[in-house]
Each structure stands twice: as C-alpha cells, then as structure tokens.
Protein backbone atom coordinates (compact mmCIF):
# COMPACT_ATOMS: atom_id res chain seq x y z
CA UNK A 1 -8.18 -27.30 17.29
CA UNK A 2 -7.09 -24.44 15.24
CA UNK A 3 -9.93 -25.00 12.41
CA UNK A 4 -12.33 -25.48 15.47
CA UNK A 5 -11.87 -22.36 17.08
CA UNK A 6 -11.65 -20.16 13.81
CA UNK A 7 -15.01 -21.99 12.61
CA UNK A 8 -16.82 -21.10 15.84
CA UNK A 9 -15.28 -17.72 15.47
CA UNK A 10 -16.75 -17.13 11.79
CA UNK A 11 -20.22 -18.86 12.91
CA UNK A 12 -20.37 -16.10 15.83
CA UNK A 13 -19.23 -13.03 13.52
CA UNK A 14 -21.89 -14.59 10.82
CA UNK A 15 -24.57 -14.17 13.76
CA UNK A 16 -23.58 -11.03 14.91
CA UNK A 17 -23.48 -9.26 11.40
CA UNK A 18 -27.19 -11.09 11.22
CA UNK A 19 -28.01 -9.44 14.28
CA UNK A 20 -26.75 -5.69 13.56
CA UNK A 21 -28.54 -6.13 9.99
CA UNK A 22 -31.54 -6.60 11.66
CA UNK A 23 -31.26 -3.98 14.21
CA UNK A 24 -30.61 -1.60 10.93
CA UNK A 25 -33.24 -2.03 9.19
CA UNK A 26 -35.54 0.38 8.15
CA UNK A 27 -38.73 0.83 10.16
CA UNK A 28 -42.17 0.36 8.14
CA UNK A 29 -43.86 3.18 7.66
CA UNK A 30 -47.29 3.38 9.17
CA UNK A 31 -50.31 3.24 6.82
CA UNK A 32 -51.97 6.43 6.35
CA UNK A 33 -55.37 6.95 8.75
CA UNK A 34 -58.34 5.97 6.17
CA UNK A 35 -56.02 2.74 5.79
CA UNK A 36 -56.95 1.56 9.79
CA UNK A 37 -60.25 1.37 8.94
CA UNK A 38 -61.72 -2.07 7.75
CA UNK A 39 -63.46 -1.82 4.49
CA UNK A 40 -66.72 -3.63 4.14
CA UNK A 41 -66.92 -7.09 3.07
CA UNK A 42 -67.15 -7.15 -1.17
CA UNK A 43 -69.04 -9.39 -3.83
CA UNK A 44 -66.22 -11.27 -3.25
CA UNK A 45 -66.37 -12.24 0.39
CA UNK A 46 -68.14 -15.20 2.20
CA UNK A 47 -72.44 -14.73 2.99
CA UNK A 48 -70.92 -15.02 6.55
CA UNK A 49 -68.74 -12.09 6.04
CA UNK A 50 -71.49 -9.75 4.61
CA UNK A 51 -73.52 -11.04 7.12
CA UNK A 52 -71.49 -10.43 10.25
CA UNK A 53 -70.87 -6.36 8.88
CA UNK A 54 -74.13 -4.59 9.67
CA UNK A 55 -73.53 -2.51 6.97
CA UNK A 56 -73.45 -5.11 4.64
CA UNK A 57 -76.13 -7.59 6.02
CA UNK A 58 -78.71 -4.89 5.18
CA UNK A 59 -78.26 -4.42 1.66
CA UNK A 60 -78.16 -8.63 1.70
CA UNK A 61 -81.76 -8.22 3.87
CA UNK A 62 -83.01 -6.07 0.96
CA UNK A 63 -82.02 -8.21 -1.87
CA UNK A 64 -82.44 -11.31 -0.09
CA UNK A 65 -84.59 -11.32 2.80
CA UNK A 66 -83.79 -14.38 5.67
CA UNK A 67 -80.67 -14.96 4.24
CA UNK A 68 -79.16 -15.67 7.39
CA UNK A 69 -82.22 -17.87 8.44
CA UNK A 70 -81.52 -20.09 5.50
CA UNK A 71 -81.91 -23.64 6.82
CA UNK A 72 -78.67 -24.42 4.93
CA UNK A 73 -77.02 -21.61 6.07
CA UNK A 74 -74.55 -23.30 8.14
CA UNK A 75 -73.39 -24.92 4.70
CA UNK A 76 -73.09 -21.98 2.58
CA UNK A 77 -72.30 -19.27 4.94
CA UNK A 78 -68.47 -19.98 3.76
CA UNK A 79 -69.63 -19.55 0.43
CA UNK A 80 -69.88 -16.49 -2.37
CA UNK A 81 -72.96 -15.53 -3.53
CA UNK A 82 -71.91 -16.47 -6.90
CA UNK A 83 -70.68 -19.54 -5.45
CA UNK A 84 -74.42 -20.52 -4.12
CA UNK A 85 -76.10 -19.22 -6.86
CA UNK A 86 -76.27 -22.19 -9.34
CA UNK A 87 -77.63 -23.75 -5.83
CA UNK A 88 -80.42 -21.49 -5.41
CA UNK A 89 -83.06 -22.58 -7.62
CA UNK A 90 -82.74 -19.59 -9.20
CA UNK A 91 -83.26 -17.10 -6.55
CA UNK A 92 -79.70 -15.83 -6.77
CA UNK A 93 -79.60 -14.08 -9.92
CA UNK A 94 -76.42 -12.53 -12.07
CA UNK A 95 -78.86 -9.41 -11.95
CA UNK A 96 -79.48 -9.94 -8.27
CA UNK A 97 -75.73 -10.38 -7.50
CA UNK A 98 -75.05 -7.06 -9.82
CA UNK A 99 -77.24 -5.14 -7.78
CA UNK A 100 -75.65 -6.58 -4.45
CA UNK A 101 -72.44 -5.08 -6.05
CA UNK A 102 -73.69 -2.31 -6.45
CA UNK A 103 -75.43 -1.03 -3.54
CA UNK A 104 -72.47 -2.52 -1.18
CA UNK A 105 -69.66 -0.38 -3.44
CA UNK A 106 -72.20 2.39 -2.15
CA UNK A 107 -71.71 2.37 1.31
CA UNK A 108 -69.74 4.96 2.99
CA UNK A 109 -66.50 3.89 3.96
CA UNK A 110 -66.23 3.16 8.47
C-alpha cells in the first residue's frame, strides 16, 4: 500500500509541475501590424484562390479572360496555373504565367 500511495503521490507532483510549466511559459509575442493583413494569393496558389481575391481575379481577367467561366472550372479551380497549363491547349503559356507573376507581385499590399 506503501508503493501505491507514493506512486499516486509522484503521478500528482509529475502533473502539477506539468501544470505550473505551462502556466510559466512565455507569452507569444504578437505579430507586428502589416503581418494581420492577408497577402494576396501568389503564382503559387489554387485558380480558386486568385479567383476568390478581387485583387487578384483581375489581373487573371486580363491575362485570361472567363477564367472563372471555364466549363471545367469546377475541375481545375484546385489547381495551379502551372498545374493546368500542359492542359490548356496551349493557352496557358510559361510567358503568360510570367506575366501573371508579375503583375500580381505588383499589387499593393491590403
């Protein structure tokens, strides 16, 4: 009975110590202001994300008009645009996709 009661004893002090560790711990530090923010969708991020960002679905309207009206959009939209492009019969271009880079990299941060 002995062993029993100083094993529950250690188990508690184990959880306790846990417990005031994590009541010690430091704080994070909050992220400065222009951090908050989302940044625009990149090259990088789905045809549904650049589409969804205002910002971003215009520069895809003037480098690829209807986009969004694809009639396969449903099955790309979770796609890259260098993902599609060997899909696209051509219309989605390394050029094209460099100047999508471009002009989103542009945009003024929100």
């Amino acid at each position: 009975m002995t062993k029993t009661l100083f094993a529950a004893a250690a188990a508690a002090s184990l959880l306790l110590a846990g417990a005031a560790s994590a009541q010690t711990a430091p704080a994070p530090t909050p992220a400065p202001e222009h951090e908050h923010h989302a940044a625009h969708p990149t090259i990088d991020s789905t045809i549904e994300a650049l589409i969804a960002d205002p910002a971003t679905k215009a520069v895809l309207d003037k480098h690829l008009p209807g986009l969004d009206k694809h009639p396969a959009y449903g099955q790309f939209k979770g796609m890259t645009l260098r993902q599609v492009a060997p899909y696209s019969q051509g219309n989605i271009t390394d050029a094209k996709i460099a100047a999508i880079d471009t002009d989103l990299k542009a945009l003024p941060a929100e």
